[in-house]
N, C-alpha and C. Protein backbone atom coordinates (compact mmCIF):
# COMPACT_ATOMS: atom_id res chain seq x y z
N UNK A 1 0.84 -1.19 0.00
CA UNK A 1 0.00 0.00 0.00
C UNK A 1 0.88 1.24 0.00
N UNK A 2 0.52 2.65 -0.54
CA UNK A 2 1.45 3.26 -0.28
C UNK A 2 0.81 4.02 0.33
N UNK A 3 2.02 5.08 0.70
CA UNK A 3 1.77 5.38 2.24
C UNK A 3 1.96 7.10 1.59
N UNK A 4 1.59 7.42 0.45
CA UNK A 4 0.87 8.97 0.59
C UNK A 4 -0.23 8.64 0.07
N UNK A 5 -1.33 9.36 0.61
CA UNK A 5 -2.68 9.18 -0.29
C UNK A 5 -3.23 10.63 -0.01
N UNK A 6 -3.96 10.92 -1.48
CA UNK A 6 -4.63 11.83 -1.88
C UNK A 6 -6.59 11.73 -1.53
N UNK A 7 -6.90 12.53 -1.00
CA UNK A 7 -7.94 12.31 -0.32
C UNK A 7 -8.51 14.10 -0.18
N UNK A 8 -9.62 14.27 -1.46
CA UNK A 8 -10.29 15.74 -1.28
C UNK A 8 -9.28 16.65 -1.56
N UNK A 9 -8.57 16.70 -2.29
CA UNK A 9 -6.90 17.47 -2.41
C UNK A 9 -6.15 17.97 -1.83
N UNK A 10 -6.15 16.89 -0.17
CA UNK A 10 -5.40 17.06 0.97
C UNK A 10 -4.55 15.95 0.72
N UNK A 11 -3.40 16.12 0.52
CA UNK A 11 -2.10 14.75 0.32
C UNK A 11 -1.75 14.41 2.20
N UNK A 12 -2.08 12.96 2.29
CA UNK A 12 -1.25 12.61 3.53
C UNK A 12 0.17 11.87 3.23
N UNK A 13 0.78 12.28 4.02
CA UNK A 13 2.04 11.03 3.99
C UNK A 13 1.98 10.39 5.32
N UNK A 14 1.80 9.02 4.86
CA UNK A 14 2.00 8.19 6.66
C UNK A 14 0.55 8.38 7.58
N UNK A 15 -0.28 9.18 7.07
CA UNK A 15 -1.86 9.42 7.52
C UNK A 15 -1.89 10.66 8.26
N UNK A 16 -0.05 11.46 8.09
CA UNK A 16 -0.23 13.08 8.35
C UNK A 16 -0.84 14.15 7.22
N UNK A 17 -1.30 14.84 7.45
CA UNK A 17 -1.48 15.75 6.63
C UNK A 17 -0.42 16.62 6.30
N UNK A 18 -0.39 16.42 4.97
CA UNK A 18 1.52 16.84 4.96
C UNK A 18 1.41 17.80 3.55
N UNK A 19 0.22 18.08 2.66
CA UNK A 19 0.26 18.93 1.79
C UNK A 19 -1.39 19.26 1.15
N UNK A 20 -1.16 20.02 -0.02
CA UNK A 20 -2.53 19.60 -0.69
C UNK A 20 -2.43 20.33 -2.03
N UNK A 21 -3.04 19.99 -3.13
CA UNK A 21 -3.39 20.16 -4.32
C UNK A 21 -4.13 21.57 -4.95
N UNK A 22 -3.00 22.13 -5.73
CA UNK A 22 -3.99 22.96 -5.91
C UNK A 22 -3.72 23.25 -7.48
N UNK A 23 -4.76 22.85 -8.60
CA UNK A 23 -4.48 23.27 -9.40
C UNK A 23 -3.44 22.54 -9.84
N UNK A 24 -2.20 22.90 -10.68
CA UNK A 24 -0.97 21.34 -10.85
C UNK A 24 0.00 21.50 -10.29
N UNK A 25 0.04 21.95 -8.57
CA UNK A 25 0.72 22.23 -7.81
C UNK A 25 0.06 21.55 -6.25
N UNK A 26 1.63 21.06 -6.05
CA UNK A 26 1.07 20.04 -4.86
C UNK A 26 2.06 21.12 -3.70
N UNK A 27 1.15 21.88 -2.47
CA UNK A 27 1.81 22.86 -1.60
C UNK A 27 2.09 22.05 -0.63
N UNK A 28 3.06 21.76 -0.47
CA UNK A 28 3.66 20.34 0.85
C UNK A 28 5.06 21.14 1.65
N UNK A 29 4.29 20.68 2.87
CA UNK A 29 5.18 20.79 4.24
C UNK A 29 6.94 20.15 3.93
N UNK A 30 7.18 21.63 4.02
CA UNK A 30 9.29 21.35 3.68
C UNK A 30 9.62 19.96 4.75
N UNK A 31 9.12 19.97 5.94
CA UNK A 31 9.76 18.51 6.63
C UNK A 31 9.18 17.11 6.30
N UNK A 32 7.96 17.15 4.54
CA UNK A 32 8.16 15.98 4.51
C UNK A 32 9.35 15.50 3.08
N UNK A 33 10.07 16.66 2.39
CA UNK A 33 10.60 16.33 1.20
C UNK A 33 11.84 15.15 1.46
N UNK A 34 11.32 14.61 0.68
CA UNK A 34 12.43 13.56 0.64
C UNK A 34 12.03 12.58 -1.21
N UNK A 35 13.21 11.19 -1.49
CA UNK A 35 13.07 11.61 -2.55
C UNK A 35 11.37 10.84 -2.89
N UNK A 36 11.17 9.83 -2.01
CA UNK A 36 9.66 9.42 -2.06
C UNK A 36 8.56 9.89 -2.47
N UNK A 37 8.45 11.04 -1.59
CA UNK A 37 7.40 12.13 -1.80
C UNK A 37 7.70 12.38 -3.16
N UNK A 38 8.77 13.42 -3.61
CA UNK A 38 9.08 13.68 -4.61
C UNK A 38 8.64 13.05 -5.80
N UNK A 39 8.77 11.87 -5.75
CA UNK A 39 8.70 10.82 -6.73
C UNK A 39 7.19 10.92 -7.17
N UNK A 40 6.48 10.66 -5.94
CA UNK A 40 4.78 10.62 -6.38
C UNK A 40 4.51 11.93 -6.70
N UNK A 41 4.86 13.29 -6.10
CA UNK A 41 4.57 14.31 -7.04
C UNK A 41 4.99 14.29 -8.46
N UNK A 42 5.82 13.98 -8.81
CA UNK A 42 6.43 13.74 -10.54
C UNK A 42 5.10 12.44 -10.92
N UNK A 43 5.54 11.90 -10.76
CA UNK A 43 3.99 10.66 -11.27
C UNK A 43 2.74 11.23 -11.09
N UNK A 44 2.15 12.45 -10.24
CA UNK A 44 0.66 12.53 -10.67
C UNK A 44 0.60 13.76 -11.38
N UNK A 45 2.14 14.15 -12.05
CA UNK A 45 2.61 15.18 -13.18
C UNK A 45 2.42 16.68 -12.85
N UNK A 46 2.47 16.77 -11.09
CA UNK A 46 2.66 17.85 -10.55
C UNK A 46 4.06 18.51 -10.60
N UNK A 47 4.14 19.87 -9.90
CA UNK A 47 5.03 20.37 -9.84
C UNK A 47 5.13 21.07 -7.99
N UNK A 48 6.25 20.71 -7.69
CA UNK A 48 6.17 21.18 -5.57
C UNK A 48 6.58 22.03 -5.66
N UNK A 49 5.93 22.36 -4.72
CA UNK A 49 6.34 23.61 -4.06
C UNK A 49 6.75 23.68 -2.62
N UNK A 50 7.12 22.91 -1.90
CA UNK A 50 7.97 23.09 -1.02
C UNK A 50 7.52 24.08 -0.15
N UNK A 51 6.51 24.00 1.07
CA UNK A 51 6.53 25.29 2.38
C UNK A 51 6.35 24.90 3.64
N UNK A 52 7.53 26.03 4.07
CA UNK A 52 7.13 25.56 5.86
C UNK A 52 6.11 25.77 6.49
N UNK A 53 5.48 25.51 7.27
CA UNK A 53 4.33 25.61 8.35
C UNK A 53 2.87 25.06 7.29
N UNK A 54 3.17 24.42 6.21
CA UNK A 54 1.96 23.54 5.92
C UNK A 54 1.20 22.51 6.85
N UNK A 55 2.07 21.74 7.33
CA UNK A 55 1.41 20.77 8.35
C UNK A 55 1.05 21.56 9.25
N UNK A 56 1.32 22.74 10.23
CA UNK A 56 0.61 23.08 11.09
C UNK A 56 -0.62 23.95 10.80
N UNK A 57 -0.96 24.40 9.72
CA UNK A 57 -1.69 25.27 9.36
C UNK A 57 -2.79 23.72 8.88
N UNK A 58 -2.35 22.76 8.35
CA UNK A 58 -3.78 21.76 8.02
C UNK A 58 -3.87 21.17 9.13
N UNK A 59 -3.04 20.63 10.12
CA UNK A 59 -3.23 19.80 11.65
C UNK A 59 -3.72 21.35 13.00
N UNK A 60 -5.25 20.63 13.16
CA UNK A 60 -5.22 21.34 14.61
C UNK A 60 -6.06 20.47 15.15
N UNK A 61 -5.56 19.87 16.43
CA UNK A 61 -6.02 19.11 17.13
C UNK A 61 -5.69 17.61 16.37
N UNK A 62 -6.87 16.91 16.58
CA UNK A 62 -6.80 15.52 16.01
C UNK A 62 -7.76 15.55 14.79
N UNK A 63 -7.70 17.04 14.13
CA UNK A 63 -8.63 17.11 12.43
C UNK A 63 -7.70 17.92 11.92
N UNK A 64 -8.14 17.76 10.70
CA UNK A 64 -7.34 18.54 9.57
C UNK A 64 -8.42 19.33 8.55
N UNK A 65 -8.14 21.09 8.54
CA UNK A 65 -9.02 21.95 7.98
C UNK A 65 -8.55 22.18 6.82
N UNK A 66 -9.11 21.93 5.78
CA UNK A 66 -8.69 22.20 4.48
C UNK A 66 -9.95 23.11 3.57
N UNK A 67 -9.74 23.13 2.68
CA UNK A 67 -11.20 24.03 2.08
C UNK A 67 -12.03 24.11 2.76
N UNK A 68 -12.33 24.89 3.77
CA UNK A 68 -13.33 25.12 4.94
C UNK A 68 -13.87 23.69 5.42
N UNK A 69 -13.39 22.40 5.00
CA UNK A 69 -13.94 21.20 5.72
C UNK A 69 -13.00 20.73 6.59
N UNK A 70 -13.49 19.59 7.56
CA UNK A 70 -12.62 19.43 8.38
C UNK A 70 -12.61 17.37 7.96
N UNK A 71 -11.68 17.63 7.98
CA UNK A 71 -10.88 15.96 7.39
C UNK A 71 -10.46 15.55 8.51
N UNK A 72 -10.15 14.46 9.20
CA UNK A 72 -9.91 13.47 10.02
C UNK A 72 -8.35 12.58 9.68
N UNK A 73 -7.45 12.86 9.89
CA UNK A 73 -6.52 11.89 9.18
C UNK A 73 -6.30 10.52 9.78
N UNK A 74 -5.74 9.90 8.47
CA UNK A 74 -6.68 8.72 8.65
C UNK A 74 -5.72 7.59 9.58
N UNK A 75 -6.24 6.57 10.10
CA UNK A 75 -5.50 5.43 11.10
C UNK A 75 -5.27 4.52 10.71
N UNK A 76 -4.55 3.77 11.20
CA UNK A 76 -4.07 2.54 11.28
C UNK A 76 -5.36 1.54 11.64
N UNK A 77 -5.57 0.39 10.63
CA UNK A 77 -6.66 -0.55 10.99
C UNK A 77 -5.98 -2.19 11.49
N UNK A 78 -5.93 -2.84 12.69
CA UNK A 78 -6.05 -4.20 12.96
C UNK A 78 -7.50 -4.66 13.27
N UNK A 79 -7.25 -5.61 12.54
CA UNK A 79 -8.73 -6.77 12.63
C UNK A 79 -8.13 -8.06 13.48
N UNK A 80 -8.97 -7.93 14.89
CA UNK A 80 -8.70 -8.97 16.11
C UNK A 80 -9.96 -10.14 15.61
N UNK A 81 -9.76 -11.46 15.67
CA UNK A 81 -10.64 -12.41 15.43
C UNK A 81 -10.42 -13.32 16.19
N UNK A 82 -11.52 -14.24 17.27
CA UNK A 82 -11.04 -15.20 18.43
C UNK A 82 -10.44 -16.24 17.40
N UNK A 83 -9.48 -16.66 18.52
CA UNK A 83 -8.26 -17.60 17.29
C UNK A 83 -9.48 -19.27 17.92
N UNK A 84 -8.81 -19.56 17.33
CA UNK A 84 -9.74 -21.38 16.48
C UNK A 84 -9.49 -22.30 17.85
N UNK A 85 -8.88 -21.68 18.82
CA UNK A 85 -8.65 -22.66 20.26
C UNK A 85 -9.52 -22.26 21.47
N UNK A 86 -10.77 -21.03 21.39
CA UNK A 86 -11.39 -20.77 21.88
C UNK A 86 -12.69 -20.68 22.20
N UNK A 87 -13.49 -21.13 23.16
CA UNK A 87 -14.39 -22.31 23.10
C UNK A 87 -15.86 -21.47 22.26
N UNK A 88 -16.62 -22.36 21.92
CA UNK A 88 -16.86 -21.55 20.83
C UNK A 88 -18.07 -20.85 21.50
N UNK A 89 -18.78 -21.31 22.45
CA UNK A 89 -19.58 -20.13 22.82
C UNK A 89 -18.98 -18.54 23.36
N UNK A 90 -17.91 -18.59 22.85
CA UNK A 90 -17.19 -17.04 23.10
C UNK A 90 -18.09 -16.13 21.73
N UNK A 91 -17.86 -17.10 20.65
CA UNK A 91 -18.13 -16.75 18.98
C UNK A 91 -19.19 -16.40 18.75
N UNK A 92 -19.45 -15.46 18.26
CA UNK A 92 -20.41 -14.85 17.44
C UNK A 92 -21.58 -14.18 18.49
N UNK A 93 -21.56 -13.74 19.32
CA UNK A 93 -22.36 -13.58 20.47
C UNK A 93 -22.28 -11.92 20.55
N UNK A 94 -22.89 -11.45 21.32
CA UNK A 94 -23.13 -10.01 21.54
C UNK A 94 -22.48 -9.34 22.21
N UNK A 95 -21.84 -8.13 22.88
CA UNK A 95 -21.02 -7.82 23.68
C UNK A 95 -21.53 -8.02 25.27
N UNK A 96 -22.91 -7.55 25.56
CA UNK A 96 -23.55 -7.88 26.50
C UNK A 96 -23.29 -9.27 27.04
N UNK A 97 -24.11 -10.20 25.87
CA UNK A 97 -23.85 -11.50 26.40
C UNK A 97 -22.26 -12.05 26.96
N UNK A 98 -21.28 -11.91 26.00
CA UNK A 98 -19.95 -12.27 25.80
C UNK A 98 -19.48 -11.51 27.32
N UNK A 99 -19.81 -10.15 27.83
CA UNK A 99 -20.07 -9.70 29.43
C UNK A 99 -20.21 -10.56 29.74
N UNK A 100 -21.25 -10.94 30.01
CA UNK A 100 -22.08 -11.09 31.02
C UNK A 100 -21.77 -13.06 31.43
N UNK A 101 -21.09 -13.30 30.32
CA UNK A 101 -21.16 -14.94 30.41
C UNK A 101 -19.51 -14.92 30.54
N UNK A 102 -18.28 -13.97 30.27
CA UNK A 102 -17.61 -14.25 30.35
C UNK A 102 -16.19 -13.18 30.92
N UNK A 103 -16.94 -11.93 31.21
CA UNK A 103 -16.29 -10.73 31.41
C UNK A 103 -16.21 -10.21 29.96
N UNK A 104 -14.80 -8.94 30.30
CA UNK A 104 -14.50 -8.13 29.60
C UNK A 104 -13.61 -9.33 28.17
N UNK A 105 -14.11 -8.79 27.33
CA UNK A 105 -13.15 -9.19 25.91
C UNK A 105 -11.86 -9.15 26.24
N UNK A 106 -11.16 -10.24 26.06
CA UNK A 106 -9.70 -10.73 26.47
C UNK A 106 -8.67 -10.28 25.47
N UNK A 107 -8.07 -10.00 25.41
CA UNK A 107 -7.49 -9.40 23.89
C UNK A 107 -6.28 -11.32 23.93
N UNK A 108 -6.13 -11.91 24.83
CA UNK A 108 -5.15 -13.21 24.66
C UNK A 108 -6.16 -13.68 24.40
N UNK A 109 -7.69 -13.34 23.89
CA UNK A 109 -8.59 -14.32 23.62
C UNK A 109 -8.50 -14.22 21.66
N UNK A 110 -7.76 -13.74 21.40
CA UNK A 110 -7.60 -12.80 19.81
C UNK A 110 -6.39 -13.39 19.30
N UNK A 111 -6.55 -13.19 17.67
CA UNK A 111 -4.83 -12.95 17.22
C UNK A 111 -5.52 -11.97 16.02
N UNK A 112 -4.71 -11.51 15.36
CA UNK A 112 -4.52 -10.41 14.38
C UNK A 112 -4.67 -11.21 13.05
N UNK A 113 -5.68 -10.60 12.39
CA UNK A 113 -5.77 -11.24 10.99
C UNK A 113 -5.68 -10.22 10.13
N UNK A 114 -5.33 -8.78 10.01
CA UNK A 114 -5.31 -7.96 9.37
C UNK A 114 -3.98 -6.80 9.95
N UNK A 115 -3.68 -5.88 9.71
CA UNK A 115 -2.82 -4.90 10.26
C UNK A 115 -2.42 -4.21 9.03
N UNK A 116 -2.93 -2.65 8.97
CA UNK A 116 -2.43 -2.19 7.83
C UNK A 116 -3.66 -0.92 7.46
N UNK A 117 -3.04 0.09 6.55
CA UNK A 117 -3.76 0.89 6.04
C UNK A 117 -5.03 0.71 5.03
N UNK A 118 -6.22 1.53 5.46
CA UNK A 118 -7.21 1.45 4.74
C UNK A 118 -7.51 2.81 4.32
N UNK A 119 -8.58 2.76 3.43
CA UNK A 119 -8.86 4.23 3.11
C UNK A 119 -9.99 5.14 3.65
N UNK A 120 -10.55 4.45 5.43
CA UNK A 120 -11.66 5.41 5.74
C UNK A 120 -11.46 5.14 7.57
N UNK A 121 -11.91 5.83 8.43
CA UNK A 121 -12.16 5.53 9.57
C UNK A 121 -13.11 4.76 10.35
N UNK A 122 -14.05 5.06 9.11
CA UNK A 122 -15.59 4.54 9.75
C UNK A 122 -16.39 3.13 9.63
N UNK A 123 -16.05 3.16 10.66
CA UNK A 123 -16.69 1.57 10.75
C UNK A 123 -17.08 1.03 10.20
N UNK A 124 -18.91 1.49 9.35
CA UNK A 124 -19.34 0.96 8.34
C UNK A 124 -18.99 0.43 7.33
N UNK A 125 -18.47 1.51 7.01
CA UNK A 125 -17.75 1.24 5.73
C UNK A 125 -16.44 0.20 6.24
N UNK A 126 -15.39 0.35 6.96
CA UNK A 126 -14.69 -0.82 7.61
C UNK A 126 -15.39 -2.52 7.54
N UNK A 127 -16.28 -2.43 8.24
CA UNK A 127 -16.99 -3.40 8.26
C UNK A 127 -17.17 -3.95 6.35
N UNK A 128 -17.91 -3.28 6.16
CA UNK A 128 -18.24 -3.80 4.18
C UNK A 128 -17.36 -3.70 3.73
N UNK A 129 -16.03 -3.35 3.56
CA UNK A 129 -14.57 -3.85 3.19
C UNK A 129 -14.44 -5.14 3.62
N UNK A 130 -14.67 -5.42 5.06
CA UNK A 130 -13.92 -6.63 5.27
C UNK A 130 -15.13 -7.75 4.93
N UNK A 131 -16.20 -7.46 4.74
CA UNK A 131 -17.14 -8.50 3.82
C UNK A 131 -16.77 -9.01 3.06
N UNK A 132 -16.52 -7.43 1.88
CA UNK A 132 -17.32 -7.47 0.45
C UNK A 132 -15.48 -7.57 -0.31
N UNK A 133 -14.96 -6.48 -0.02
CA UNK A 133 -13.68 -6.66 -0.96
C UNK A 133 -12.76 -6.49 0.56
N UNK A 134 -11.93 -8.26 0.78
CA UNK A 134 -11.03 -8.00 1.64
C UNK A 134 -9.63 -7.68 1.50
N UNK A 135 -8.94 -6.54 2.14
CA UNK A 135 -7.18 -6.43 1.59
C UNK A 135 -6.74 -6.91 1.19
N UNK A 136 -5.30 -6.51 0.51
CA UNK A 136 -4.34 -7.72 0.63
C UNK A 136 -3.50 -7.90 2.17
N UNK A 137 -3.61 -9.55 2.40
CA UNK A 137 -2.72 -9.54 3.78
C UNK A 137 -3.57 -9.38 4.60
N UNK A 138 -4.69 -9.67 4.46
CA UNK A 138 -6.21 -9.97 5.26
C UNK A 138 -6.63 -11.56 5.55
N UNK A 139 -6.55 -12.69 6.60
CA UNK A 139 -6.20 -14.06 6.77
C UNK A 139 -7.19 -14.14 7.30
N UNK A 140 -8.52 -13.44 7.76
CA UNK A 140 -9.75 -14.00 8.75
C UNK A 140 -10.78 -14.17 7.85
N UNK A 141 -11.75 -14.71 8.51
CA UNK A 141 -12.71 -14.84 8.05
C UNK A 141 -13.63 -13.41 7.69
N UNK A 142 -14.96 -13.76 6.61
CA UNK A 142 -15.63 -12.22 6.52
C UNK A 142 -16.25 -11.27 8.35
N UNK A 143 -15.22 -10.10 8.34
CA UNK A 143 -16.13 -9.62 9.52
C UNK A 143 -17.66 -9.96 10.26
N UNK A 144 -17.31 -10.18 11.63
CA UNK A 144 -18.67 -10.33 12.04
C UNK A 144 -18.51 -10.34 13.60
N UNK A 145 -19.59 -10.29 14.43
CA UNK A 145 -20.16 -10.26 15.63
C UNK A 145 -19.15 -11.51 16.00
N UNK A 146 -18.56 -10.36 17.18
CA UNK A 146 -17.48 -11.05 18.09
C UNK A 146 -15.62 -10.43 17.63
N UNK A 147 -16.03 -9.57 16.61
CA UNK A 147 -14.67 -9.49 16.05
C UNK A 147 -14.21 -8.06 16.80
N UNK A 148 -13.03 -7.62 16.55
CA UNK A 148 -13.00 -6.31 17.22
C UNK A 148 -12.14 -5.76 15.72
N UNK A 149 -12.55 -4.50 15.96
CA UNK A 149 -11.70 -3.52 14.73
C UNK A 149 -10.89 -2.37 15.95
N UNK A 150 -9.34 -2.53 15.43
CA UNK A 150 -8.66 -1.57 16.55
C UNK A 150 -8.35 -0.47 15.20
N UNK A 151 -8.54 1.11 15.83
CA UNK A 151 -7.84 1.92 14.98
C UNK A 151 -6.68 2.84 15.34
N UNK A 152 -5.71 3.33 15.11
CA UNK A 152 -4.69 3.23 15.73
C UNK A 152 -3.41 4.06 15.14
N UNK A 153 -2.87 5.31 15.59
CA UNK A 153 -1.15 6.12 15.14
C UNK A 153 -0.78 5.73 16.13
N UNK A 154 0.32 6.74 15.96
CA UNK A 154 1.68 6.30 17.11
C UNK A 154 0.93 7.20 18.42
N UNK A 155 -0.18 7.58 18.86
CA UNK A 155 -0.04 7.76 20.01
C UNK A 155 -1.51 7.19 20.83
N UNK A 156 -2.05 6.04 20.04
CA UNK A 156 -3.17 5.63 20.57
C UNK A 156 -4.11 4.91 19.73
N UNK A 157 -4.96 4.20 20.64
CA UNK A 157 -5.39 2.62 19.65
C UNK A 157 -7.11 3.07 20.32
N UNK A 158 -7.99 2.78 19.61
CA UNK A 158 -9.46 3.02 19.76
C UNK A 158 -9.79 1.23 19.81
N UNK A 159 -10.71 0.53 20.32
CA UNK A 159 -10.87 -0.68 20.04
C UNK A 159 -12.67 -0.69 20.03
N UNK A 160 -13.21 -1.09 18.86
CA UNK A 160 -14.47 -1.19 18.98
C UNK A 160 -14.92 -3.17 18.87
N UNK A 161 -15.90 -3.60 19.41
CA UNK A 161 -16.21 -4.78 18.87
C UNK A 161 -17.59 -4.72 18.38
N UNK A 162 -17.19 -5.84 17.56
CA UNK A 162 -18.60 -5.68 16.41
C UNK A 162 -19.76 -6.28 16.87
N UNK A 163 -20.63 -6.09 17.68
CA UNK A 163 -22.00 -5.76 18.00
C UNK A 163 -23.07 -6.33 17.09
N UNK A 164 -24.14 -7.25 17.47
CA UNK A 164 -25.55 -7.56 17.10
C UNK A 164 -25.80 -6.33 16.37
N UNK A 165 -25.90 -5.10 16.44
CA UNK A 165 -26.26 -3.98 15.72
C UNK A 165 -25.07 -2.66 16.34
N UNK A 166 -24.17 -2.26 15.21
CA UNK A 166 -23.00 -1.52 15.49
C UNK A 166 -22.26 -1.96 16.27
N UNK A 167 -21.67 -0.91 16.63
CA UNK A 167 -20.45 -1.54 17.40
C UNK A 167 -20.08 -0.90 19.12
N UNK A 168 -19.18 -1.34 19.43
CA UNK A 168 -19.32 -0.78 20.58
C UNK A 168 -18.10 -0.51 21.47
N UNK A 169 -17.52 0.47 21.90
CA UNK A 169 -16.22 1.11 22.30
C UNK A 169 -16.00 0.63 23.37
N UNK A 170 -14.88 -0.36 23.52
CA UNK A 170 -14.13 -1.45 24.51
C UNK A 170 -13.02 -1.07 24.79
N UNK A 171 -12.31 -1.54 26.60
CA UNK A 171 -11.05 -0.97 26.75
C UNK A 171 -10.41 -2.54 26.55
N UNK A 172 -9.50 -3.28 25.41
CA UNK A 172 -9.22 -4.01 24.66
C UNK A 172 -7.17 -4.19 25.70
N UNK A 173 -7.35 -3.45 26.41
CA UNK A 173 -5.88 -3.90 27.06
C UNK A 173 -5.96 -4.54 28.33
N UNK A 174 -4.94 -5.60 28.37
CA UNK A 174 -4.85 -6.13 29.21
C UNK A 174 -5.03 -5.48 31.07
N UNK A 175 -5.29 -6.22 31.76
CA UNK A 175 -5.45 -5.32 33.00
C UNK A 175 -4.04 -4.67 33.66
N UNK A 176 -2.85 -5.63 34.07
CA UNK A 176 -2.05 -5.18 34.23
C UNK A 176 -1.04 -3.83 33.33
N UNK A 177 -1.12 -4.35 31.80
CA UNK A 177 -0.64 -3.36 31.23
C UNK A 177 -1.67 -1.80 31.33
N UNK A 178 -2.94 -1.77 31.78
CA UNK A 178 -3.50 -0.36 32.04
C UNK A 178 -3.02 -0.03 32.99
N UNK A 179 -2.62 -1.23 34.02
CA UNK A 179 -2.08 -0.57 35.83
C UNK A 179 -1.03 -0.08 35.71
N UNK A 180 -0.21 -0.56 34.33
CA UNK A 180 1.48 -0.14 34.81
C UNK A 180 1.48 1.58 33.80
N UNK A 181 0.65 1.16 32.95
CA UNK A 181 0.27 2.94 31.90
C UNK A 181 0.03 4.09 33.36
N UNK A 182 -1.23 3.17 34.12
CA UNK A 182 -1.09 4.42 35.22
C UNK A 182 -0.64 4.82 35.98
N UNK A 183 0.75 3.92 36.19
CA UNK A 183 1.45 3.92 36.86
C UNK A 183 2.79 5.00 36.64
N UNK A 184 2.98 4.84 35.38
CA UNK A 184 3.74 5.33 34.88
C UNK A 184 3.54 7.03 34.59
N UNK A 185 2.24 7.25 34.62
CA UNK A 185 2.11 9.21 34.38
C UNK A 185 2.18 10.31 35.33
């Protein structure tokens, strides 16, 4: 996959907002030039322009403002699926129930069948990807009830599990590793 994508004629590199399109000029943040970047500006037969304080002027907060809209940049997707040694009334069950019959979702109850960039945040649509057209480097079965979708940069992981109807926002870490996080601030 590559790792700039063009999205509303905001260029990310790495899922920063690192430039944007204007016309046959791509205006990109001087700290991402290198010859990579470079390269994909020559291939979509642009011409750079090279400026400082681009990334801070499109990053405020955890959105990105571009033509008066506000863009979201985008995350990192793992797809958690209970691995094949786990008894099966764990499977396919509701979050409530899967509570209520067994505690909190175990994340050693999981292994990783996916890890890697996609092109949206939102669940839905997450979800009907992993139906309808699955990645490459995608090993689970079609998404479904019991699965968890983690989304995820370098400074934090969201974990939802997939729900009888939507989904539903789970703390997906182990207990000790939350004690020693709070331990640590």
């Amino acid at each position: 996959m590559s790792s700039i994508k063009l999205k509303n004629d905001c260029i990310f590199y790495y899922g920063n907002p690192a430039g944007y399109v204007e016309k046959d000029t791509a205006i990109v943040d001087s700290i991402f030039q290198n010859e990579e970047f470079e390269n994909w500006i020559y291939q979509r037969k642009l011409t750079p322009k090279w400026t400082e304080g681009v990334f801070e002027r499109l990053s405020k907060g955890d959105t990105v403002h571009f033509n008066d809209k506000v863009l979201t940049p985008l995350k990192n997707c793992r797809i958690w699926q209970l691995r094949t040694d786990v008894s099966p009334g764990r499977k396919f069950i509701g979050y409530e129930e899967v509570k209520e019959a067994f505690g909190e979702s175990d994340k050693d109850n999981y292994r990783i069948v996916y890890d890697g960039e996609i092109e949206t945040n939102d669940l839905e649509e997450i979800y009907t990807k992993f139906n309808l057209d699955h990645p490459q480097g995608f090993t689970g079965h079609s998404l479904s009830i019991s699965d968890v979708i983690e989304l995820y940069d370098s400074t934090s992981s969201e974990f939802y599990y997939v729900d009888r109807f939507g989904f539903k926002e789970i703390d997906f870490e182990p207990q000790d590793q939350r004690q020693d996080m709070n331990m640590s601030i």
